[in-house]
Protein backbone atom coordinates (compact mmCIF):
# COMPACT_ATOMS: atom_id res chain seq x y z
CA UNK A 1 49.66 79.08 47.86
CA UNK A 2 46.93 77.13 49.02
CA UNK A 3 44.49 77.70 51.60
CA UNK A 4 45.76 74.65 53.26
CA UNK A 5 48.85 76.67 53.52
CA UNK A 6 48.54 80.08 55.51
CA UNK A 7 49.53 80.75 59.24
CA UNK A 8 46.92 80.81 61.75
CA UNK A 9 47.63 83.66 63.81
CA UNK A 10 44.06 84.90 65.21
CA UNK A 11 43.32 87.96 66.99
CA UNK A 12 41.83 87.92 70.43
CA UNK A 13 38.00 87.87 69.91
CA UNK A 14 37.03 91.43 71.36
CA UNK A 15 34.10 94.20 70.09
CA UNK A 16 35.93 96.09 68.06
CA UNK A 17 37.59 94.33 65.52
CA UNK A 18 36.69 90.57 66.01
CA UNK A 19 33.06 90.07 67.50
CA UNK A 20 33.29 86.32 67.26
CA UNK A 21 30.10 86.48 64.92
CA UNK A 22 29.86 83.53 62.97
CA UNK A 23 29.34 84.47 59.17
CA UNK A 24 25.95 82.60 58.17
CA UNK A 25 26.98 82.73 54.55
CA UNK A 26 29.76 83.81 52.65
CA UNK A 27 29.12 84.35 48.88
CA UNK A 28 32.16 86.53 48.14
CA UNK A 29 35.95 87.38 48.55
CA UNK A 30 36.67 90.63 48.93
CA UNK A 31 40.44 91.89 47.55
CA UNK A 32 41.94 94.71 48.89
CA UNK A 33 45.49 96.08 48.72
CA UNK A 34 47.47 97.31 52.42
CA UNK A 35 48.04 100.33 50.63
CA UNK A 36 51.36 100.02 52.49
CA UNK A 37 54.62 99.53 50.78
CA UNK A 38 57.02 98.45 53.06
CA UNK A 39 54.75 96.63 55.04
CA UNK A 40 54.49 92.60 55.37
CA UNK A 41 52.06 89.78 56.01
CA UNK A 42 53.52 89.38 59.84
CA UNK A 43 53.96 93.28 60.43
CA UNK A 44 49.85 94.03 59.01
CA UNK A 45 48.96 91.12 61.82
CA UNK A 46 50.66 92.66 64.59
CA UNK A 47 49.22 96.09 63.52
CA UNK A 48 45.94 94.49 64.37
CA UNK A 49 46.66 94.34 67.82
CA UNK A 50 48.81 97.26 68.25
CA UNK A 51 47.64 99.34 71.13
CA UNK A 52 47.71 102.20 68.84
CA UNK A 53 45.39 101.31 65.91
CA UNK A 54 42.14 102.54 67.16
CA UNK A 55 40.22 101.36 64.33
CA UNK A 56 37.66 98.56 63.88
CA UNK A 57 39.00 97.61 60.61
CA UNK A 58 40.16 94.01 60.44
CA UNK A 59 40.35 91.32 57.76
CA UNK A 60 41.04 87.63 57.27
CA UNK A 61 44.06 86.96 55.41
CA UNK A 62 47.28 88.89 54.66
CA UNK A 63 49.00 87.49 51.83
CA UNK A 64 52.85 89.05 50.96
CA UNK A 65 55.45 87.03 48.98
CA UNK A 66 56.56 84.77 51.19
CA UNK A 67 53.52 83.94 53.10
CA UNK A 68 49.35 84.27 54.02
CA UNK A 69 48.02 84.51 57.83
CA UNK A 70 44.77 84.20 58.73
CA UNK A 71 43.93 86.91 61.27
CA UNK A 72 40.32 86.27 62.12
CA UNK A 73 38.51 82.59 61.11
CA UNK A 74 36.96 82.70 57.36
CA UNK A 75 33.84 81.58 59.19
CA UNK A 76 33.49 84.64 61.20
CA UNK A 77 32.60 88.36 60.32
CA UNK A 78 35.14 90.75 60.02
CA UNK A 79 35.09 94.23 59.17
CA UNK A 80 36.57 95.14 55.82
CA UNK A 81 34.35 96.07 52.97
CA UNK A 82 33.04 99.36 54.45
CA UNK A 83 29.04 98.04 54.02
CA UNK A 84 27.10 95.54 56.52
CA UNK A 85 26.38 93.64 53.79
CA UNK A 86 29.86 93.36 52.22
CA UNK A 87 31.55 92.61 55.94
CA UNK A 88 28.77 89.57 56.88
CA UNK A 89 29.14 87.93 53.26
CA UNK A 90 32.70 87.70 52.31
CA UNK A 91 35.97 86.88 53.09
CA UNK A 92 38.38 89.84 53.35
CA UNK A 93 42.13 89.15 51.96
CA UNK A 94 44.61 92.07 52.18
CA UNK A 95 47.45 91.73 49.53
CA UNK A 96 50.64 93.39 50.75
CA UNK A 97 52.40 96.16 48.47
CA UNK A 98 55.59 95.60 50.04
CA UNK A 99 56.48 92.12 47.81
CA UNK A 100 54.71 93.58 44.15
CA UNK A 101 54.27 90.51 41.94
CA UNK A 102 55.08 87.80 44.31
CA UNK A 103 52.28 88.86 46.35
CA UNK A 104 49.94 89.44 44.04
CA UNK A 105 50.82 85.88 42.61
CA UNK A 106 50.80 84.41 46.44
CA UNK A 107 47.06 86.19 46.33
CA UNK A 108 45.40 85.00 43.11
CA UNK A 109 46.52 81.23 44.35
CA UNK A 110 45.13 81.60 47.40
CA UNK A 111 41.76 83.37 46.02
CA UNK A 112 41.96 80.14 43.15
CA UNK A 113 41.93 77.32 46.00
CA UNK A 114 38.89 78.90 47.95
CA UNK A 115 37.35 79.39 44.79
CA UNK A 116 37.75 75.68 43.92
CA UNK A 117 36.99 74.75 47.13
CA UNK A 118 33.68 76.15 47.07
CA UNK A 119 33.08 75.67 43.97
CA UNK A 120 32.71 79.18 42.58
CA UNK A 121 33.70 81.05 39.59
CA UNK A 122 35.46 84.60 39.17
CA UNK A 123 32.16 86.33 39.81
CA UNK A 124 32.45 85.84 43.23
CA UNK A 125 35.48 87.92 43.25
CA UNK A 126 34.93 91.71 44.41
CA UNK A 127 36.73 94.73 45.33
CA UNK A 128 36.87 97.08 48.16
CA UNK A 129 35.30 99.43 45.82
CA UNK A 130 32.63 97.68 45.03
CA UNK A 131 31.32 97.77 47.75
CA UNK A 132 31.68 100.77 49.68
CA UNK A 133 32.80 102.98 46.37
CA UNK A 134 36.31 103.39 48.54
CA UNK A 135 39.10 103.35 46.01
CA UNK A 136 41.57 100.37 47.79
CA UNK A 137 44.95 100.90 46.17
């Protein structure tokens, strides 16, 4: 799965959860797992703008097994990695429990065509954890 290939499906820009901010700079991509499993890509979207999730927490891309939806522009900040820092320089991908292998697979292609694109290596690749010590499933 390619870039190229995920569902736009953005969020209303709004305060809490998608400022609009333009990131300046990414340098990383941050992995993290839903920590939900019998969730999928479309149900963590919606969950975004459920009246009922009170958090500020959002992300960029949900990746499952069957497909990867971009929730708030890779060019903007969103609030994932716990840390100023972590939120305003990477790109926050959420791989879904639900679909096991053919997520994870769905994920590392994904992460693999950014990489290329901007011509990184692996070492731009970081976890939840490492930046906010939070231990992301």
């Amino acid at each position: 799965m390619k870039y190229e290939d995920i569902k736009i499906d953005h969020i209303p820009i709004n305060q809490k959860k998608r400022p609009g901010r333009k990131l300046t700079s990414y340098n990383w991509i941050t992995v993290h797992n839903t920590g939900n499993p019998k969730s999928t890509a479309a149900n963590e979207r919606e969950w975004l703008t459920n009246p009922e999730n009170e958090t500020s927490t959002g992300w960029h891309i949900v990746v499952d097994g069957k497909e990867a939806i971009e929730a708030i522009p890779i060019n903007e900040i969103a609030y994932h990695a716990g840390t100023s820092e972590g939120n305003s320089t990477s790109i926050g991908i959420e791989i879904c429990d639900s679909a096991g292998l053919a997520a994870e697979k769905n994920a590392i292609e994904l992460i693999a065509s950014l990489l290329i694109e901007k011509n990184w290596g692996t070492d731009k690749v970081r976890t939840h954890k490492s930046w906010s010590g939070k231990q992301c499933p």
